[in-house]
Every structure is written in C-alpha cells, then in structure tokens.
Protein backbone atom coordinates (compact mmCIF):
# COMPACT_ATOMS: atom_id res chain seq x y z
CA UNK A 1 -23.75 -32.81 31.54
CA UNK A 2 -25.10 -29.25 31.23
CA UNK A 3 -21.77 -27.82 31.56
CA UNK A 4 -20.33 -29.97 29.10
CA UNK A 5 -22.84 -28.99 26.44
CA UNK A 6 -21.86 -25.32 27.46
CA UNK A 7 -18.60 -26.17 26.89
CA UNK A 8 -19.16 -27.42 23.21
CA UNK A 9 -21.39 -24.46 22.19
CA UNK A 10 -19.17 -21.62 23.63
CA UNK A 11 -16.59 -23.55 21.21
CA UNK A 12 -18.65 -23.67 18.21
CA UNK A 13 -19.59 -19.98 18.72
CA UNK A 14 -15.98 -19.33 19.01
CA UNK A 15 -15.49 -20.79 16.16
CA UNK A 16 -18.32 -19.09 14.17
CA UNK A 17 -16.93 -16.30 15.12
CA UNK A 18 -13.19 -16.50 13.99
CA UNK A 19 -14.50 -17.78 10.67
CA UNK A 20 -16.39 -14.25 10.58
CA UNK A 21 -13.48 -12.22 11.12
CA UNK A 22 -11.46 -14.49 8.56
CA UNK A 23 -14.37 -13.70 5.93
CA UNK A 24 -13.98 -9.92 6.58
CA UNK A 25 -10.40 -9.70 6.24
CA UNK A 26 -10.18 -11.18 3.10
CA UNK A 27 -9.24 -9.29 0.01
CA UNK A 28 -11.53 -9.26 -2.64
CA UNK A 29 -10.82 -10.81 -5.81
CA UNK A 30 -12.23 -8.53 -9.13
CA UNK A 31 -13.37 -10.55 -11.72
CA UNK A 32 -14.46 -8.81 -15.36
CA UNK A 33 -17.74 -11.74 -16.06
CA UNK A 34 -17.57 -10.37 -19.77
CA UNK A 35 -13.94 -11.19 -20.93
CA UNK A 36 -12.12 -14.22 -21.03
CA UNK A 37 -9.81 -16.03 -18.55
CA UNK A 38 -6.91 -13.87 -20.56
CA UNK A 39 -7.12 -10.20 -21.05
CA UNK A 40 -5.64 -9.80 -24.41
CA UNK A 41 -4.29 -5.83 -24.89
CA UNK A 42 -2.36 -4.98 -28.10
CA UNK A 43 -0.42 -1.70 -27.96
CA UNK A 44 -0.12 0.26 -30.81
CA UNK A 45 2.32 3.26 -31.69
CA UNK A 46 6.15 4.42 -32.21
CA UNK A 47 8.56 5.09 -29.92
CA UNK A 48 6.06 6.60 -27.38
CA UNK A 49 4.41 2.88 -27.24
CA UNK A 50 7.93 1.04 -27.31
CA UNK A 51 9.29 3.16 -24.27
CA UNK A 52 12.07 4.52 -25.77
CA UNK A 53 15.35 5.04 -23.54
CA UNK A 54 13.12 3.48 -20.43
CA UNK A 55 13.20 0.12 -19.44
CA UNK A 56 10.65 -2.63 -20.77
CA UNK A 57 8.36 -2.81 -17.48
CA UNK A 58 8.56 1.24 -17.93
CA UNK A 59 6.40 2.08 -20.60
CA UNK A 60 3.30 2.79 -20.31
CA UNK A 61 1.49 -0.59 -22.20
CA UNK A 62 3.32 -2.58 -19.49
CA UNK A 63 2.30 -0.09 -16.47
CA UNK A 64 -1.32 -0.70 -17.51
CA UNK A 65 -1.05 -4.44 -18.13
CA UNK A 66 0.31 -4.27 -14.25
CA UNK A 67 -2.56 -2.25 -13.25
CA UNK A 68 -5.05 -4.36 -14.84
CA UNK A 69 -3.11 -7.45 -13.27
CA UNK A 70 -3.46 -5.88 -9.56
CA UNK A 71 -7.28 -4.99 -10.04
CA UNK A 72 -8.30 -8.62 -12.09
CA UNK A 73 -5.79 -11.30 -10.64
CA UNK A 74 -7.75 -14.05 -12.04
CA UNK A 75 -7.36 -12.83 -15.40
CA UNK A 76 -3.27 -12.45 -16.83
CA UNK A 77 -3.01 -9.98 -19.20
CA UNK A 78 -1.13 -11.08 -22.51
CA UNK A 79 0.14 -7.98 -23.89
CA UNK A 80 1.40 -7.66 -27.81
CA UNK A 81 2.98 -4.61 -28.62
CA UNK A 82 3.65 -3.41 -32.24
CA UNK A 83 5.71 -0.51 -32.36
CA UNK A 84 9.17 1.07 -32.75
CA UNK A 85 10.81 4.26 -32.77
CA UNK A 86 10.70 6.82 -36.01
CA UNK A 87 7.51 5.21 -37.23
CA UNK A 88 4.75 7.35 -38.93
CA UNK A 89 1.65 5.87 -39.67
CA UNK A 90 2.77 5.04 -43.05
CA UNK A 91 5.32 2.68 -40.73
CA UNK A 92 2.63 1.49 -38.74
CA UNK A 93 0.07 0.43 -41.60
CA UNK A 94 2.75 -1.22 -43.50
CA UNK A 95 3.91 -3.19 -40.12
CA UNK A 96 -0.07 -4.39 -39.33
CA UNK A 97 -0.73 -5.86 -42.77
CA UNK A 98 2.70 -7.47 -42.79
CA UNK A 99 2.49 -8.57 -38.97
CA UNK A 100 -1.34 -9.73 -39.51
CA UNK A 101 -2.16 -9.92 -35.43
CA UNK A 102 -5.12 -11.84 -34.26
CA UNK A 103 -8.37 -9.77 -34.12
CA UNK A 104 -9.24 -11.20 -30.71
CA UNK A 105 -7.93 -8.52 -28.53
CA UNK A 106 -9.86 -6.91 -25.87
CA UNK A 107 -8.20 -4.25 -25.69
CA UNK A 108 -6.28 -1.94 -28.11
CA UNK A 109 -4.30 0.91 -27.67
CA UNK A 110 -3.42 3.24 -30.49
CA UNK A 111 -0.88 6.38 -29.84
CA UNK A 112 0.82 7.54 -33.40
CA UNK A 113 1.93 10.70 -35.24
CA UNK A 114 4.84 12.38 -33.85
CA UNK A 115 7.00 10.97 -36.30
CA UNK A 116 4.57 12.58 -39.25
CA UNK A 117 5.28 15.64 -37.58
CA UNK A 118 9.07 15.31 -37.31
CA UNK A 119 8.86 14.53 -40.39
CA UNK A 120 7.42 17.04 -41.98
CA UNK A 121 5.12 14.16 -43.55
CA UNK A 122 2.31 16.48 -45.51
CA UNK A 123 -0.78 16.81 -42.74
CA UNK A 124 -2.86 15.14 -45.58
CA UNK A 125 -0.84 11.63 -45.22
CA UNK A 126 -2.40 12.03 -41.53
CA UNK A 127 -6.17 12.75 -42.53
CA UNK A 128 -6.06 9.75 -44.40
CA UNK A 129 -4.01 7.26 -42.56
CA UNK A 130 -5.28 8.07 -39.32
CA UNK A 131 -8.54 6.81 -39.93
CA UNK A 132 -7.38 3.73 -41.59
CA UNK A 133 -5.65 2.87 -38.33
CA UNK A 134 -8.55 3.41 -36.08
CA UNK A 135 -10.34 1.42 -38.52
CA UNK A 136 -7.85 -1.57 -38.42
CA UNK A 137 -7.76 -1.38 -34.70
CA UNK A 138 -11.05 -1.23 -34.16
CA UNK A 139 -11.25 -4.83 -36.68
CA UNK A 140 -8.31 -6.50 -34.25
CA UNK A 141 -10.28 -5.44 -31.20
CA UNK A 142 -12.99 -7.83 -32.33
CA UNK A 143 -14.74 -5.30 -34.21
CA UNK A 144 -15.74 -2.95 -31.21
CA UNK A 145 -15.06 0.21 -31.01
CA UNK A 146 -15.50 0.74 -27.53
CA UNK A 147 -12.60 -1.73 -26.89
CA UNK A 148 -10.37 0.97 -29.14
CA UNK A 149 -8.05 3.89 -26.43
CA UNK A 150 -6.60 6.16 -28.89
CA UNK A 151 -4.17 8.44 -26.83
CA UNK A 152 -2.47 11.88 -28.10
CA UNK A 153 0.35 12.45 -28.96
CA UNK A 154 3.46 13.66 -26.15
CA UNK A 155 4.41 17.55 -27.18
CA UNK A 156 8.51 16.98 -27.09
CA UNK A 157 8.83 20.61 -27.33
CA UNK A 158 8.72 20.92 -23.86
CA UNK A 159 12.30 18.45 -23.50
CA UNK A 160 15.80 19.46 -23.38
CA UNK A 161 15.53 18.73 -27.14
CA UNK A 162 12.57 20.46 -27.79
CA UNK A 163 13.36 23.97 -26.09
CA UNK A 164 10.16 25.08 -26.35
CA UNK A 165 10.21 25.55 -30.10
CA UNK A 166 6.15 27.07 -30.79
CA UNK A 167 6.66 25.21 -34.23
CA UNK A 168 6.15 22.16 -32.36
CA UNK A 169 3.98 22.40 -30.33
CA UNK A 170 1.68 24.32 -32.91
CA UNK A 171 2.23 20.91 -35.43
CA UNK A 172 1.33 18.68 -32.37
CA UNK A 173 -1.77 20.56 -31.75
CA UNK A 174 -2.83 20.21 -34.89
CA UNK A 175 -2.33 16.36 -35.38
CA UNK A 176 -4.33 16.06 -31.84
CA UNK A 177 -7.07 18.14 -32.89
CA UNK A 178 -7.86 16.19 -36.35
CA UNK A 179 -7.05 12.66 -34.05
CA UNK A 180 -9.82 13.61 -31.56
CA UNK A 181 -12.21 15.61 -33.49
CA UNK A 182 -12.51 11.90 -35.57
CA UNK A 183 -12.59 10.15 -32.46
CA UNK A 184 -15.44 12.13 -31.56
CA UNK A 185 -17.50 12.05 -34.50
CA UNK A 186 -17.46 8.63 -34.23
CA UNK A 187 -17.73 7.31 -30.73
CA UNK A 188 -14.04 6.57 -29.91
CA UNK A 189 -12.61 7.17 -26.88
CA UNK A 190 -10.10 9.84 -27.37
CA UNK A 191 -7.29 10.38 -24.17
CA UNK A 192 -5.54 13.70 -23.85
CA UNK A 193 -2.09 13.34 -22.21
CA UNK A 194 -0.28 16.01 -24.05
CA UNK A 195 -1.06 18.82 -21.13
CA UNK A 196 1.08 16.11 -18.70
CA UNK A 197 4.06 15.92 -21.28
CA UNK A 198 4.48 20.08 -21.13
CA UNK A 199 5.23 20.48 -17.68
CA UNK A 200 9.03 18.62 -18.87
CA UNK A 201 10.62 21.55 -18.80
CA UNK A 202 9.17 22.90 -15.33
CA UNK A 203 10.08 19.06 -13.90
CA UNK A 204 12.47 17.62 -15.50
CA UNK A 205 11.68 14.29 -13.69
CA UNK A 206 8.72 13.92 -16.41
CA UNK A 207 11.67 13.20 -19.44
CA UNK A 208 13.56 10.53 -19.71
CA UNK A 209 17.61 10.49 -19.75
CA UNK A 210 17.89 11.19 -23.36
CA UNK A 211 16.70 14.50 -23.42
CA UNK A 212 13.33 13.91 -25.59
CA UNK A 213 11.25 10.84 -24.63
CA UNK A 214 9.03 10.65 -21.68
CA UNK A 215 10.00 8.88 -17.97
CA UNK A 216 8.86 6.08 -16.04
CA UNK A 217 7.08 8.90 -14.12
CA UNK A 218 5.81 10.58 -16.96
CA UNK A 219 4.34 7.03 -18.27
CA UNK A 220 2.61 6.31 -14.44
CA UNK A 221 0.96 9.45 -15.27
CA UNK A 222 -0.77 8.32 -18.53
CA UNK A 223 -1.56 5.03 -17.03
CA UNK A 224 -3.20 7.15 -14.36
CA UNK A 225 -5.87 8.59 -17.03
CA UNK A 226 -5.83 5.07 -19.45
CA UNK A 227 -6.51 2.87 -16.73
CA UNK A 228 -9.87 4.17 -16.10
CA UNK A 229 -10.86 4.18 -19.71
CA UNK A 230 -9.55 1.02 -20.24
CA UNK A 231 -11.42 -0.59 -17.30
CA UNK A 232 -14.75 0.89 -18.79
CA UNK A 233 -13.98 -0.82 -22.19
CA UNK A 234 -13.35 -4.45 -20.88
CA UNK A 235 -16.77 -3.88 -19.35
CA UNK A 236 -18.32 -3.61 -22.32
C-alpha cells in the first residue's frame, strides 16, 4: 500500500514539475493596460512617409506597425497613412481638412518639408504651416501631445541625385532646426534621422534604386530610433 502511494506522489511531483518547466519556457505576452484592444497609428508626410520606389511593407510606418505588432501581439495595429510624393505642407493641410481622419489615434507620426525645400517654397510658408500641422496632429491624436513623433526631414543631398550639393543640405538644416526648435519649446518629441540619411553616399545600400529616396535598410534604421519613442508615447 505504501509503495503504491509512493508511486502516485513521485507522479504528481513529476508532474508539478513538467508544468514548471512549461511555465518558464513560455514567451511572454506584452500588453500596453492604457490603450485599446487596437493600436491606432496614423502616418503623416510625403513621399518619405509613402515609401517611395520601396515596396509597401518597406517604409518605415509599416516597419514600426510590425515592430509594435512583435512587442504587443494582443493588440493589431491599424495603420492609416496620409501621404504622397511632391507634397509640401501646403499639400498636406489641404489633404487633412479634405480627408477629415478620426481623432482617435494613438499614435501619430508627422515627417514633412522636403518638398518646401525643393521647391523653393518661401521658408515663411514653413514657420507658419508647420505649426498648424503639429497642431492638427496633435487634435487627431486625441488631443495629446505626447502621442505626436515628429521626425526630420532625410538630407537627399547625400543620393546619386543629390551629389552632395551644400545648397541642400544647408536648406534641410534649416527646415530641421525651426521643426525641432518648436518641438522643443513646446514639449513634442522631436526625432533626428537626418545624420542616418548622409552616410548614402559612403553606403549606397542606405538609397533606394531610384537614385534619391531612402531603402528598406535606410527605413529599419529610423524605425530603430521611432520605435522607442513611440513605445514611450502609447504608455502615456
């Protein structure tokens, strides 16, 4: 009888134990308590946003929306995106009041200018459409601003098309500078990814085929500095 009952608990302690191991093997599961079932980001730019002459799951809004996927499976991000290429923010304002988006969106991304610059838009159109961008966005991200990423703008000098003109770069600067100096002044997180968009010339691998946008790799590398920004504002 004694050896029976033995028996049973060297079994149960067995199976204590395999349950253990199961436990501890486990991958976690991340879970933002904050935000909703959905993660709702809404991307907003030009042709840097769209992922021009890369494919769709290339660009960078879609290489954070994967990101955010891995690290918060319970939660599906629903990305909108609401850009195109050769808009200035003249574009971009017109586009938002026509397109009228939800202002539900946990997170917003906001990455426009280049196209003032190539322009040759007067810097003053900037000053003052700038802010009433940030200000929309900020309205569509539920009226937070800490759920607002504005990102600089990509110095295309440093392409194939570019060649290292000084003119550019010099104009880029200077659109950067007034975009974070605002962002600054009041509380918006400002993310520099210009610096990664210079080495194109030095590795080529950073542009895409066309000679002038960024690549897949050059995109992983935002994503790389957005993610963790982005991660801090759904945790507000």
């Amino acid at each position: 009888m004694m050896k029976v009952i033995g028996t049973y608990l060297l079994s149960f302690w067995v199976l204590i134990l395999v349950w253990s191991c199961d436990q501890s093997t486990t991958a976690p599961v991340y879970y933002l308590p904050d935000t909703p079932k959905e993660i709702n980001y809404l991307a907003l730019g030009d042709s840097y946003t769209i992922g021009q002459s890369v494919c769709t799951t290339c660009r960078f809004p879609e290489q954070l929306k994967a990101r955010l996927e891995q690290n918060f499976p319970e939660q599906p991000v629903l990305l909108q995106v609401i850009a195109k290429t050769g808009w200035t923010t003249t574009n971009l304002l017109s586009e938002m009041n026509v397109n009228n988006p939800s202002d539900q969106f946990d997170l917003v991304t906001l990455l426009i200018g280049v196209n003032n610059q190539y322009q040759n838009k007067p810097f003053s159109l900037y000053e003052n459409e700038f802010p009433q961008l940030v200000n929309k966005a900020i309205a569509l991200a539920k009226g937070k601003k800490e759920h607002l990423l504005v990102v600089s703008i990509p110095d295309y000098a440093y392409t194939p098309f570019g060649q290292g003109a000084v003119n550019i770069s010099t104009g880029i600067d200077q659109y950067n500078a007034f975009a974070e100096n605002y962002c600054t002044q009041n509380g918006i997180v400002f993310i520099n990814i210009t610096d990664i968009t210079r080495l194109g010339l030095q590795q080529p691998d950073l542009v895409a085929s066309d000679g002038l946008h960024p690549s897949e790799l050059a995109y992983a590398k935002f994503v790389e500095r957005i993610f963790p920004k982005a991660i801090a504002a759904l945790e507000h």
